[in-house]
Protein backbone atom coordinates (compact mmCIF):
# COMPACT_ATOMS: atom_id res chain seq x y z
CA UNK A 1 3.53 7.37 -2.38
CA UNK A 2 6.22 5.03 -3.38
CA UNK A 3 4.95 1.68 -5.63
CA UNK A 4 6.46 -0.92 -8.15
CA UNK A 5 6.02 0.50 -11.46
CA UNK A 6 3.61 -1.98 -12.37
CA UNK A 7 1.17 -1.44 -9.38
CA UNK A 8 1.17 2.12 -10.14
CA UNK A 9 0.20 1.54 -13.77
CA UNK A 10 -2.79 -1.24 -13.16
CA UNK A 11 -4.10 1.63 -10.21
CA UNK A 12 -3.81 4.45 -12.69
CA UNK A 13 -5.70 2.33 -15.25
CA UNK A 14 -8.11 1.20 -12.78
CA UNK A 15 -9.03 4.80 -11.70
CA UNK A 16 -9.08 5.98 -15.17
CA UNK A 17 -11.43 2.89 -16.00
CA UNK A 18 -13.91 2.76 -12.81
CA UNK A 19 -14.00 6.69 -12.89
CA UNK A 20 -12.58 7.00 -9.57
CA UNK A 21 -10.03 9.34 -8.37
CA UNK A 22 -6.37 8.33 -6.80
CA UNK A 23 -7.41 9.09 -3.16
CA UNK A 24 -10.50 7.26 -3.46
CA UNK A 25 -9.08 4.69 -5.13
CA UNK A 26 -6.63 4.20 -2.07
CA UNK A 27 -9.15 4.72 0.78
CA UNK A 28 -11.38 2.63 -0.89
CA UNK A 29 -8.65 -0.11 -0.95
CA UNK A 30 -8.04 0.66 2.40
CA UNK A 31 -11.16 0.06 3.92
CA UNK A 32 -11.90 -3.22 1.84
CA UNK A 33 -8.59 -4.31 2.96
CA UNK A 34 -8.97 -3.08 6.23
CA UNK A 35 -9.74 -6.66 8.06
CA UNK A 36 -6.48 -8.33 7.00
CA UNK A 37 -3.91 -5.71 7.29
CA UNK A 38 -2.47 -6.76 9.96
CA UNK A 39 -1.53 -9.90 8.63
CA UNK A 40 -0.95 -8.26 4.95
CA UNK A 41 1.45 -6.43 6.75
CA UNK A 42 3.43 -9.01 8.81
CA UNK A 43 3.66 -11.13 5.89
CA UNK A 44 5.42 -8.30 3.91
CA UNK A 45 7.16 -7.87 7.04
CA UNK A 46 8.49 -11.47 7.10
CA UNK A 47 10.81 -10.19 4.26
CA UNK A 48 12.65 -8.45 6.80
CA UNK A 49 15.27 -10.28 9.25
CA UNK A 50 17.77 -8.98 11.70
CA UNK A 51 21.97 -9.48 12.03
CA UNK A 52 21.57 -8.24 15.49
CA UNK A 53 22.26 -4.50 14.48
CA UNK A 54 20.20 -3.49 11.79
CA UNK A 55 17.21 -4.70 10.23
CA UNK A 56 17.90 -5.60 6.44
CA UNK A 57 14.87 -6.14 4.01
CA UNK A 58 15.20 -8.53 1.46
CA UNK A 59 13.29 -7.32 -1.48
CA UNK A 60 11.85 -9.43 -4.11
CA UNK A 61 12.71 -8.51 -7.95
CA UNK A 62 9.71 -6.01 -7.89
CA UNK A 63 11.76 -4.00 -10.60
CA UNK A 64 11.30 -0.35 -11.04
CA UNK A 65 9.16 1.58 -8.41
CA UNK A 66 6.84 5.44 -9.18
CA UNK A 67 6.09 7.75 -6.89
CA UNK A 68 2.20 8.86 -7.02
CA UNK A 69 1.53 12.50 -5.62
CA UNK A 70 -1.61 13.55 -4.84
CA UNK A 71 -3.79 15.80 -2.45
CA UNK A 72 -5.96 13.85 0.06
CA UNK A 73 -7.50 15.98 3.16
CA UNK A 74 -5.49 16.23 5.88
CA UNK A 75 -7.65 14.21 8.54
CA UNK A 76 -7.91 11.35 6.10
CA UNK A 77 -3.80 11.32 6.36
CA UNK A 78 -4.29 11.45 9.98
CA UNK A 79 -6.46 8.01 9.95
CA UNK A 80 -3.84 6.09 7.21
CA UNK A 81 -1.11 7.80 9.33
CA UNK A 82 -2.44 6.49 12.51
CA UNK A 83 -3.48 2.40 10.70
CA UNK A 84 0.47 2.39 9.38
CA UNK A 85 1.21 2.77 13.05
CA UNK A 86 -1.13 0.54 14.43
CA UNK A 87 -0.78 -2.21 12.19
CA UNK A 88 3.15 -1.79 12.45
CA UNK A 89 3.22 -0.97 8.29
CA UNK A 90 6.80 0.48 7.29
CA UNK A 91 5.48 3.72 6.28
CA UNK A 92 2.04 4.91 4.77
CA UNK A 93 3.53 3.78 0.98
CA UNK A 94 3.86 0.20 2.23
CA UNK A 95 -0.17 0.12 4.16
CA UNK A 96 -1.22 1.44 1.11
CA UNK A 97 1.05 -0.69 -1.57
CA UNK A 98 -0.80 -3.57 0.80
CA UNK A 99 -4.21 -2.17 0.33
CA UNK A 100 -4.17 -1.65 -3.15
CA UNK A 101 -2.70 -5.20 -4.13
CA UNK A 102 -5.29 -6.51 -2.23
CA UNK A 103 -7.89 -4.70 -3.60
CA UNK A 104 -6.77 -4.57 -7.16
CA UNK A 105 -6.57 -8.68 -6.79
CA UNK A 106 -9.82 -9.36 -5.09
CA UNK A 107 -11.45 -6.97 -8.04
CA UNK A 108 -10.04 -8.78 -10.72
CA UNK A 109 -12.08 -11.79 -9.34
């Protein structure tokens, strides 16, 4: 999974602080989050406009990005596979980039 460098580091530390491991850490964003991606999504999608041929993203000055691997059953894929889809998300990196902003700001609260 594909995040800005600094999203990666606050989830690492927040896993390594709440005791929590990476794929729980992003299901459990997922389902707290669940309710408002759609809109979390079209609003990241508003960064996007068309020329009439292609589709160009403009990207705010996020900086660096990391990639997080790690193992996560194959059905629970499926389901974040399947939300991306249905809630017209990117790719799974940009549901879950979604989720876990969410998440990570609602738990600093």
């Amino acid at each position: 999974m594909s995040l800005p460098t600094a999203l990666a580091e606050a989830t690492t530390t927040f896993a390594k602080k709440n005791s929590v491991s990476y794929p729980d850490l992003v299901m459990d964003a997922i389902v707290a989050s669940h309710d408002e991606l759609p809109a979390l999504i079209a609003q990241a999608n508003n960064k996007a406009e068309s020329d009439g041929l292609f589709v160009r993203t403009h990207r705010s000055a996020a900086g660096p990005r990391s990639t997080r691997s790690f193992r996560m059953r194959r059905d629970n894929l499926e389901v974040i596979d399947q939300l991306a889809e249905k809630v017209e998300a990117e790719s799974r990196s940009q549901l879950c980039r979604v989720a876990l902003e969410r998440f990570l700001e609602s738990s600093s609260n």
